[in-house]
Protein backbone atom coordinates (compact mmCIF):
# COMPACT_ATOMS: atom_id res chain seq x y z
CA UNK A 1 0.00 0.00 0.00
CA UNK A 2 1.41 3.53 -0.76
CA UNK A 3 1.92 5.81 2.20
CA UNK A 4 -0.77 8.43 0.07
CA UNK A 5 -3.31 5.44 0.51
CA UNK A 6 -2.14 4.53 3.69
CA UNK A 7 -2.94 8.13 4.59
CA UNK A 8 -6.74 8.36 3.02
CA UNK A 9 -7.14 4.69 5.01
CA UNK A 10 -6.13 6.66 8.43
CA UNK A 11 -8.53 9.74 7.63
CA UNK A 12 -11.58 7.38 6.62
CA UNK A 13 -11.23 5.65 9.67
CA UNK A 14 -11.03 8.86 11.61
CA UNK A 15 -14.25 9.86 9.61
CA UNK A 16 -15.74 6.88 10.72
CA UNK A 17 -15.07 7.27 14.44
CA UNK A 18 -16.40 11.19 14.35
CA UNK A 19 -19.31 9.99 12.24
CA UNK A 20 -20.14 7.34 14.96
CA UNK A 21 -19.04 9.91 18.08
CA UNK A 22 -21.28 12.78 16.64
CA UNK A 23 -24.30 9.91 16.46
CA UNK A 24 -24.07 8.90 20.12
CA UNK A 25 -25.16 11.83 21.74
CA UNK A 26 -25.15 15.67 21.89
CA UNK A 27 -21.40 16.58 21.69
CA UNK A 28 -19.90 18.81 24.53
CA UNK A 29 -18.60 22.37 23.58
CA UNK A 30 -14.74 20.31 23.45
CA UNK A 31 -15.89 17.53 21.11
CA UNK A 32 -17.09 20.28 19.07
CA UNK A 33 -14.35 22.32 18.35
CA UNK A 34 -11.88 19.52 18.03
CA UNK A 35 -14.33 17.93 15.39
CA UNK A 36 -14.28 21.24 13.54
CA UNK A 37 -10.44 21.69 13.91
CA UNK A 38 -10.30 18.12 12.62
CA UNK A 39 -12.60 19.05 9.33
CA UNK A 40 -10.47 22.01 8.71
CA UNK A 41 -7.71 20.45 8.93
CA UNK A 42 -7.76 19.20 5.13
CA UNK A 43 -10.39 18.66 2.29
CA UNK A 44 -10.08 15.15 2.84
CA UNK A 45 -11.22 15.20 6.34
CA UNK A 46 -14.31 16.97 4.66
CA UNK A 47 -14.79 14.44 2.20
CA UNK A 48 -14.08 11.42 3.98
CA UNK A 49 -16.81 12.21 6.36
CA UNK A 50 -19.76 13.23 3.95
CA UNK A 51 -18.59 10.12 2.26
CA UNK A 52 -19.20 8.12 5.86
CA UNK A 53 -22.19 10.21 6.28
CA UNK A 54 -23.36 9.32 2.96
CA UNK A 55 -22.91 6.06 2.99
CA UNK A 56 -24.93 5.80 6.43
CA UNK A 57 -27.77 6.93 4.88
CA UNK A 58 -28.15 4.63 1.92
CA UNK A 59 -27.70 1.82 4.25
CA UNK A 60 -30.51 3.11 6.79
CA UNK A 61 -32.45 3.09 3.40
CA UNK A 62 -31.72 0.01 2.29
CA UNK A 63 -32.91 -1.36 5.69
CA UNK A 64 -35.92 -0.11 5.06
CA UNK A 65 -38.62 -2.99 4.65
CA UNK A 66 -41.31 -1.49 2.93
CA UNK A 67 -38.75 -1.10 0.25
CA UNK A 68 -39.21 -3.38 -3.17
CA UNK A 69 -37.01 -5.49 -4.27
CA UNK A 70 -36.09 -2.77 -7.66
CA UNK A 71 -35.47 -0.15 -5.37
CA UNK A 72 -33.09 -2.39 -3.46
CA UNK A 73 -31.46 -3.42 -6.10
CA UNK A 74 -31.22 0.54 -7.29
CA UNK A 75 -29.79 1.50 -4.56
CA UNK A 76 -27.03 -1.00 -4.57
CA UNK A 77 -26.40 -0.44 -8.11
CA UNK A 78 -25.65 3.37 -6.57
CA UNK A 79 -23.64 2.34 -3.60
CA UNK A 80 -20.95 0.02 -6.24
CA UNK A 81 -21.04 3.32 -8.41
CA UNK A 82 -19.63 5.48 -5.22
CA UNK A 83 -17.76 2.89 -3.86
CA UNK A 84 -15.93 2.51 -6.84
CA UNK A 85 -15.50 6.50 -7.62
CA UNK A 86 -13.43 6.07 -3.78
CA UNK A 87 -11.12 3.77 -5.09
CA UNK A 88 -10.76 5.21 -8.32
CA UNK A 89 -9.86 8.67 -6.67
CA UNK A 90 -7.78 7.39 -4.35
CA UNK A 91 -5.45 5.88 -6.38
C-alpha cells in the first residue's frame, strides 16, 4: 500500500469514528471544536466524512422494509457506483 493510501485509510477511519461519536449523543462544547479543527484540517477530512455520512444513509435506506425489491437493487447499483468512484480517486 502507498503511504498516500495509507494516509486516506487513516482519515476514513477517523471519519468513521467522528461519524459514529457525533451519532451517540449531543457533543460537549470540546468535542465540538476539536471535530471542527479536525474538518479544517484538510479537504479530505471533509470528504471522507460526507462520504461516511453518505454512505450511512443509503444503508438506513436500504434497511428499510417497505422497500421493493427494484429499489433495493437501485440503490445497490448506486452504492458500487460510489464505492468505486473512492477507489478510483484514491489511487
Amino acid at each position: 500500500m502507498s503511504a498516500r493510501n495509507s494516509v486516506r485509510m487513516s482519515i476514513a477511519q477517523e471519519a468513521a469514528e467522528w461519524f459514529i461519536a457525533n451519532r451517540e449523543g449531543t457533543p460537549d462544547p470540546v468535542q465540538r471544536s476539536t471535530f471542527a479543527a479536525w474538518l479544517k484540517t484538510s479537504p479530505l477530512h471533509v470528504e471522507e466524512y460526507l462520504g461516511i455520512a453518505l454512505l450511512a444513509q443509503e444503508l438506513r435506506a436500504a434497511a428499510d422494509p417497505g422497500l421493493s425489491p427494484e429499489t433495493l437493487l437501485a440503490q445497490a447499483n448506486d452504492i458500487e457506483k460510489i464505492i468505486f468512484l473512492a477507489i478510483w480517486r484514491s489511487r
